[in-house]
Protein backbone atom coordinates (compact mmCIF):
# COMPACT_ATOMS: atom_id res chain seq x y z
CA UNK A 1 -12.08 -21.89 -0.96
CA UNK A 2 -10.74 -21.72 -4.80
CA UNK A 3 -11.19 -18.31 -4.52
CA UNK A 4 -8.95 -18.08 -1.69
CA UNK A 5 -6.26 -20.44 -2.78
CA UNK A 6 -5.98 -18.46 -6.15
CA UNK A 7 -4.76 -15.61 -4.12
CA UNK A 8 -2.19 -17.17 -2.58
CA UNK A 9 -0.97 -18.91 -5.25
CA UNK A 10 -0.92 -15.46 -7.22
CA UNK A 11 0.13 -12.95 -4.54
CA UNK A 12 3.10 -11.47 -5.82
CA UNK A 13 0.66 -10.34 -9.24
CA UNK A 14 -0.39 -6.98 -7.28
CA UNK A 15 0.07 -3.99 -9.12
CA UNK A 16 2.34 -4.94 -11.41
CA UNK A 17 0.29 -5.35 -14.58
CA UNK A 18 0.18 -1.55 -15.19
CA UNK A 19 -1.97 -1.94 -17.71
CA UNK A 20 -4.98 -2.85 -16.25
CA UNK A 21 -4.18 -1.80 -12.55
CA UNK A 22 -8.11 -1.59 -12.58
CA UNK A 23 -8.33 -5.44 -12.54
CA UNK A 24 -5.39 -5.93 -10.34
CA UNK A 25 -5.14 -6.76 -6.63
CA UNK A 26 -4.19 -4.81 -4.01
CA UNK A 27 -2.82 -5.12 -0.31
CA UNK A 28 -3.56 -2.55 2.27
CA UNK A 29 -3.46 -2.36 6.36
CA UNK A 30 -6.59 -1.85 8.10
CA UNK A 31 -7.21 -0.51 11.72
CA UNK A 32 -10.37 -0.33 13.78
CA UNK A 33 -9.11 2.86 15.73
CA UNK A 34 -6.57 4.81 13.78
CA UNK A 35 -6.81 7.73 16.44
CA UNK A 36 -7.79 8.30 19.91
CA UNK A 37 -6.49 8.49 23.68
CA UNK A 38 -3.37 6.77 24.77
CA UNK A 39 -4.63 3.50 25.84
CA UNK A 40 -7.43 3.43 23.27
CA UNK A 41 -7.10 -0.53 21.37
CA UNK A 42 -6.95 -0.96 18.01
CA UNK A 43 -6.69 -4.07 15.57
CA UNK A 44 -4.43 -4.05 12.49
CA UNK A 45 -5.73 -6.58 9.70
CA UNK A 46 -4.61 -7.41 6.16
CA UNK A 47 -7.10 -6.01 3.75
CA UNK A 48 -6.39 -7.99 0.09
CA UNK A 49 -8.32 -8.18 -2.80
CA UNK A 50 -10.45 -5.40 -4.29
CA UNK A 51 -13.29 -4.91 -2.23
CA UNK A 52 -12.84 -2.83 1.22
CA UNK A 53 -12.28 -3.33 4.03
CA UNK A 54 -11.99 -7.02 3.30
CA UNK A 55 -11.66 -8.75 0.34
CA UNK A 56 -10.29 -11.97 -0.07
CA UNK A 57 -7.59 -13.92 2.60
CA UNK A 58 -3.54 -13.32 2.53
CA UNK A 59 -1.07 -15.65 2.53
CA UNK A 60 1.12 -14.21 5.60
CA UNK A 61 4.63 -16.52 4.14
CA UNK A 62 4.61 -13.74 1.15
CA UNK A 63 5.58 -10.95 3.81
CA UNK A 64 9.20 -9.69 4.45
CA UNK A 65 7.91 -7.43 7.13
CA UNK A 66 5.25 -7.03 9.18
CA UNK A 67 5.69 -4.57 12.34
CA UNK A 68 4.82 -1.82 14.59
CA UNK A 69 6.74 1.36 14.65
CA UNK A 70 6.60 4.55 17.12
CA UNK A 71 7.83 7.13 15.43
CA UNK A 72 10.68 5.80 13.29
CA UNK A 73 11.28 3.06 15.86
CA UNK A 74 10.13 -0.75 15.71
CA UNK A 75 8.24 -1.66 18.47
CA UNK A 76 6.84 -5.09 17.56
CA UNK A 77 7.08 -7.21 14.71
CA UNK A 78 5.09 -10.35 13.35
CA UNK A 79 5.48 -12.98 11.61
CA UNK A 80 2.85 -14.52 10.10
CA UNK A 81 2.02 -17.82 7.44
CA UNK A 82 -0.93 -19.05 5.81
CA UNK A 83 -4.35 -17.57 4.66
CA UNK A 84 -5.85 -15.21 6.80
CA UNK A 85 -6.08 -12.21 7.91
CA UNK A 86 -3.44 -11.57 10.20
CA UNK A 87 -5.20 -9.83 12.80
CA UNK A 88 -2.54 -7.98 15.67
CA UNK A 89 -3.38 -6.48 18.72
CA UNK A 90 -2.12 -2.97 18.99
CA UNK A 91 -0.24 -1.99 22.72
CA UNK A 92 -0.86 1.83 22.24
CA UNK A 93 -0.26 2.80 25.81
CA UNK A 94 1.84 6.02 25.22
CA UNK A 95 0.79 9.33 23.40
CA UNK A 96 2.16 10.11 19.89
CA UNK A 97 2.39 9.13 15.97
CA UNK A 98 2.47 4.94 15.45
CA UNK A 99 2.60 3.61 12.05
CA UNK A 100 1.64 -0.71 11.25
CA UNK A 101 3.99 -1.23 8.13
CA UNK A 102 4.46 -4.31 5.66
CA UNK A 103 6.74 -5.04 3.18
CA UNK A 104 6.38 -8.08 0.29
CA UNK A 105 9.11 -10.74 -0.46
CA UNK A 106 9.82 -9.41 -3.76
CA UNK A 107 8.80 -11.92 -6.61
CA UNK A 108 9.84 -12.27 -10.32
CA UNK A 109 7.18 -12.98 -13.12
CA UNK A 110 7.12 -12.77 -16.66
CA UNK A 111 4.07 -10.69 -19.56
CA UNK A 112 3.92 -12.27 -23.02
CA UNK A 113 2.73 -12.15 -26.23
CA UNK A 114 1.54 -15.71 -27.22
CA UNK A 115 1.99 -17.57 -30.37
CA UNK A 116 -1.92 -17.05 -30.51
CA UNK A 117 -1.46 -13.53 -30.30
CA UNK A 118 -2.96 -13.05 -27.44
CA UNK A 119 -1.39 -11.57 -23.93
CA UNK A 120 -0.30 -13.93 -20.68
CA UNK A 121 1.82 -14.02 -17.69
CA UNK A 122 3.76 -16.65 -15.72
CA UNK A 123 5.34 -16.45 -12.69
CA UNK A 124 9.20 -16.58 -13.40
CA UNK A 125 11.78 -14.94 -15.34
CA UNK A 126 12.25 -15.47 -19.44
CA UNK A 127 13.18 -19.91 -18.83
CA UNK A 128 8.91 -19.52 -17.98
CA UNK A 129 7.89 -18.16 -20.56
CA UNK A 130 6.54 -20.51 -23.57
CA UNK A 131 8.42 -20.71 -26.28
CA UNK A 132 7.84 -18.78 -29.76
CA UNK A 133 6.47 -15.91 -27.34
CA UNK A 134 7.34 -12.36 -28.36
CA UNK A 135 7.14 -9.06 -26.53
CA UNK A 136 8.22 -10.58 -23.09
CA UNK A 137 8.86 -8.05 -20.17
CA UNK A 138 10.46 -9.64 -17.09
CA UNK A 139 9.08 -7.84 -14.00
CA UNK A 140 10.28 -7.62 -10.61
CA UNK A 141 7.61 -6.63 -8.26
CA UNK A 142 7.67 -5.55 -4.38
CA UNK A 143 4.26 -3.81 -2.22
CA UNK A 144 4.37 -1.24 0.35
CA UNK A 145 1.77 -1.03 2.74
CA UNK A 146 1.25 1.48 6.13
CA UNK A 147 -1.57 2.92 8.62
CA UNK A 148 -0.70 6.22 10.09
CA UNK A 149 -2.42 5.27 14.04
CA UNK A 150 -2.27 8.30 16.64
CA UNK A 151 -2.73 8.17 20.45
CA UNK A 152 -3.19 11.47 22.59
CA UNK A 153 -3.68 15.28 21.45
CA UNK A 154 -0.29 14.93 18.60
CA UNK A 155 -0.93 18.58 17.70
CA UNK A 156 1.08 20.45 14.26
CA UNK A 157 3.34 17.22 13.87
CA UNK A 158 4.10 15.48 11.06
CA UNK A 159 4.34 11.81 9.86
CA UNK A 160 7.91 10.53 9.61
CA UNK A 161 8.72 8.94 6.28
CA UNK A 162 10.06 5.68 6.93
CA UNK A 163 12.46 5.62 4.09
CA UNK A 164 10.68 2.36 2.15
CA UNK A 165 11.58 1.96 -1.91
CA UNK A 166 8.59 3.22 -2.79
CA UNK A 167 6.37 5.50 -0.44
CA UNK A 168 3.18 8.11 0.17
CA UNK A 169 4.32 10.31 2.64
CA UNK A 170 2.22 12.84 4.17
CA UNK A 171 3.35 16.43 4.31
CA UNK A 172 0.10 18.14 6.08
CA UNK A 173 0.40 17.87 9.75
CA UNK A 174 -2.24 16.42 12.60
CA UNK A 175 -4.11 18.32 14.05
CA UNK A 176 -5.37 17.08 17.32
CA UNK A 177 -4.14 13.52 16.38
CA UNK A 178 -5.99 13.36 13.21
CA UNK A 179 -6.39 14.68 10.17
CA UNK A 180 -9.06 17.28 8.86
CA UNK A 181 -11.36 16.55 6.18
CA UNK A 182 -12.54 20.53 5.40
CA UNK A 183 -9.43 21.10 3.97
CA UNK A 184 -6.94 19.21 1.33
CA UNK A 185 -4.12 16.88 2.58
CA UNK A 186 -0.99 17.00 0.94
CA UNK A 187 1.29 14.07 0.22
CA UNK A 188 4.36 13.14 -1.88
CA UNK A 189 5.51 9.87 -3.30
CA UNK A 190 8.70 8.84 -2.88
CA UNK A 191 10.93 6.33 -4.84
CA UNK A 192 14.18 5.39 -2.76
CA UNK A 193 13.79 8.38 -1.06
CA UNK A 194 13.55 11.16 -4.40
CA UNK A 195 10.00 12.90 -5.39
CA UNK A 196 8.08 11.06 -8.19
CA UNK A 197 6.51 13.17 -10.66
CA UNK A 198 3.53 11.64 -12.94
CA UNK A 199 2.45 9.49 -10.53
CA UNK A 200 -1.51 8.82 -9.97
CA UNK A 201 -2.47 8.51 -6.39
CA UNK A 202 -5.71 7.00 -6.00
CA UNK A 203 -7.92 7.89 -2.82
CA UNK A 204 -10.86 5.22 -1.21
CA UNK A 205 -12.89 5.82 1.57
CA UNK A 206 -13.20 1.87 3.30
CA UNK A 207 -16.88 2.37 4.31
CA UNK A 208 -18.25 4.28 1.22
CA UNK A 209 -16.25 2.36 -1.71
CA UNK A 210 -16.65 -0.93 -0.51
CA UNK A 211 -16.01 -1.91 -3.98
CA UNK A 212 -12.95 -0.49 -4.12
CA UNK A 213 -12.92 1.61 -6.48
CA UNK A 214 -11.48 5.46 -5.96
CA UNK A 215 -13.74 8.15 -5.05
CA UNK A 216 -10.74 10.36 -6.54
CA UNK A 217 -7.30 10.16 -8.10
CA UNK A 218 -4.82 12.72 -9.06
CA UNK A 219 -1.40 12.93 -10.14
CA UNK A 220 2.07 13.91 -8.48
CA UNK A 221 3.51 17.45 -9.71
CA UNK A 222 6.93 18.07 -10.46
CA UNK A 223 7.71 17.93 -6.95
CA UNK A 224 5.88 14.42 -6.60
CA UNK A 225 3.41 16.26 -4.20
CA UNK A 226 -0.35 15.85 -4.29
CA UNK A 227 -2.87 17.28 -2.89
CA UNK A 228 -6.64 15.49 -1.92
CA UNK A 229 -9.82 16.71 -0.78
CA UNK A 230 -10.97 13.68 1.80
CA UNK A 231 -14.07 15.12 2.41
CA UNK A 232 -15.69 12.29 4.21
CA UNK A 233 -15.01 11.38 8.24
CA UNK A 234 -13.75 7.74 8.78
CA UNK A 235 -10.68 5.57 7.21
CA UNK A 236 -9.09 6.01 3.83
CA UNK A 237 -6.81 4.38 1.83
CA UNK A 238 -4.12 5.93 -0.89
CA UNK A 239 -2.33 3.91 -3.10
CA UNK A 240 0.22 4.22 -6.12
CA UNK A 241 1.77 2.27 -8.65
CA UNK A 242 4.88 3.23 -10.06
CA UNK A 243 7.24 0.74 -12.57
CA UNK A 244 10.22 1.59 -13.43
CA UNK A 245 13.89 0.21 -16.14
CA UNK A 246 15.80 -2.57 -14.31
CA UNK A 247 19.44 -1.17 -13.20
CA UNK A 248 22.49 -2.03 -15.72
CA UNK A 249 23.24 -4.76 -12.99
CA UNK A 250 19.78 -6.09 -12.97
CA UNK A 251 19.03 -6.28 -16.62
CA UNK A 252 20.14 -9.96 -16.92
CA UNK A 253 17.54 -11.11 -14.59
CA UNK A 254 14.14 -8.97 -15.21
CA UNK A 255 13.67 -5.07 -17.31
CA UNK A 256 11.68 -3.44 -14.75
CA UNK A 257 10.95 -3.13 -11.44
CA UNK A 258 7.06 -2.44 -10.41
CA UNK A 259 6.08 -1.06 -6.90
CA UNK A 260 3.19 -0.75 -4.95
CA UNK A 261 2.23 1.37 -2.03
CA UNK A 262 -0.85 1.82 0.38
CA UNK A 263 -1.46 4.54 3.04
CA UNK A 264 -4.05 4.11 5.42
CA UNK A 265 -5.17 7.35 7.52
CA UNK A 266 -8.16 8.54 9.47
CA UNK A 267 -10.21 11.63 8.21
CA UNK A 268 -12.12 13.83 11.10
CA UNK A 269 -15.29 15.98 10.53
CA UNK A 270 -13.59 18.84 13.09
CA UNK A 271 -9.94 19.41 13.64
CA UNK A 272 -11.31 19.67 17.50
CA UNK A 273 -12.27 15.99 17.25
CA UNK A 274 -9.97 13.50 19.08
């Protein structure tokens, strides 16, 4: 239960030490069905932690947004509190492109270089960091998370941005509802709507890296598009971690600004499969 109570306590660290983004936690969206017939039920979880598909419980009162969307268009939303899960019963009942979206309360906290030399963080701005600490970066931090779910034969369209901060936006288009692991799927990251170049997109596949850790990363071109060979059937997850300088308005109450985003998709063998 310590275990679990740490991560609620220390939610609003994911991503953001960019650092060590190896040790940090992240916060994806799981579904049990992300593609099939109209009609077909599915189960969105909360997937937080490091190990996949699930890790360790979220608290739900760190979430700005929790929702269903067809197309571009909210169809349900949730709101959730406490440690759990968060488990939500999908109503899929029409054909076409559904996406289960989150967005985190954004939350202020504070890297240091102790008296003793050695590094620390704090949840708060600069009045919580210990005195007689030097190098201290004030960090505002906000997570993006999204499943791509398809009901019905969605043939040659593609997956609407939804116009988040930060976001991994597909660019290849379904076929048959799904997308097709014999050939690379293209995506770009998006900051407030504008390409990101340099940015390393990590790829896991929930049943084969139950550890978490990527079975491949690459980085955004000039263009902030990147291109990944899912070459196994089943669910995957993207994610990308991008910081960037506080605005001239901002400065007075934290330097940067560090964002998070997950992309959840389903990989066919065959682009016949539905």
């Amino acid at each position: 239960m310590r275990r679990f109570l740490k991560a609620s306590v220390w939610v609003a660290l994911i991503g953001v030490l960019s650092v060590n983004l190896a040790e940090a936690h992240s916060l994806r969206i799981i579904v049990s069905s992300t593609h099939g017939k109209p009609g077909t039920p599915a189960t969105a979880y909360l997937s937080w932690g490091h190990g996949l598909p699930v890790d360790e419980l979220y608290n739900g009162s760190n979430l700005a947004r929790y929702e269903l969307l067809a197309g571009t268009q909210v169809v349900e939303s949730w709101n959730v509190e406490g440690l759990g899960l968060h488990e939500q019963a999908l109503k899929l009942k029409d054909p076409g492109i559904y996406q289960v979206r989150l967005v985190t309360k954004p939350v202020i906290f504070s890297t240091f270089r102790g008296p003793d030399n050695k590094n620390g963080f704090v949840r708060g701005g600069r009045d919580a960091v210990p005195q007689g600490a030097k190098d201290v970066k004030v960090i505002k931090s906000v997570t993006f998370a999204k499943a791509v779910v398809t009901r019905g034969d969605v043939e040659d369209e593609a997956i609407p941005a939804l116009g988040d901060d930060f976001e991994i936006v597909p660019i290849t288009k379904t076929e048959h509802g799904a997308f097709c692991m014999e050939a690379p799927i293209t995506f770009q990251v998006r900051l407030r709507n504008a390409p990101v170049a340099g940015v390393k997109v990590s790829a896991a596949h929930t049943g084969l890296n139950s550890d978490g850790s990527p079975a491949l990363t690459e980085q955004t071109d000039a263009q902030g598009l990147v291109k990944l060979k899912l070459d196994d059937p089943g669910t995957w997850v993207l994610e990308a971690y991008y910081e960037a300088p506080a605005s001239a308005e901002s400065q007075g109450s934290y330097d940067v600004e560090s964002f998070s985003a997950a992309l959840t998709l389903g990989v066919t063998e065959h682009d016949h499969d539905h």
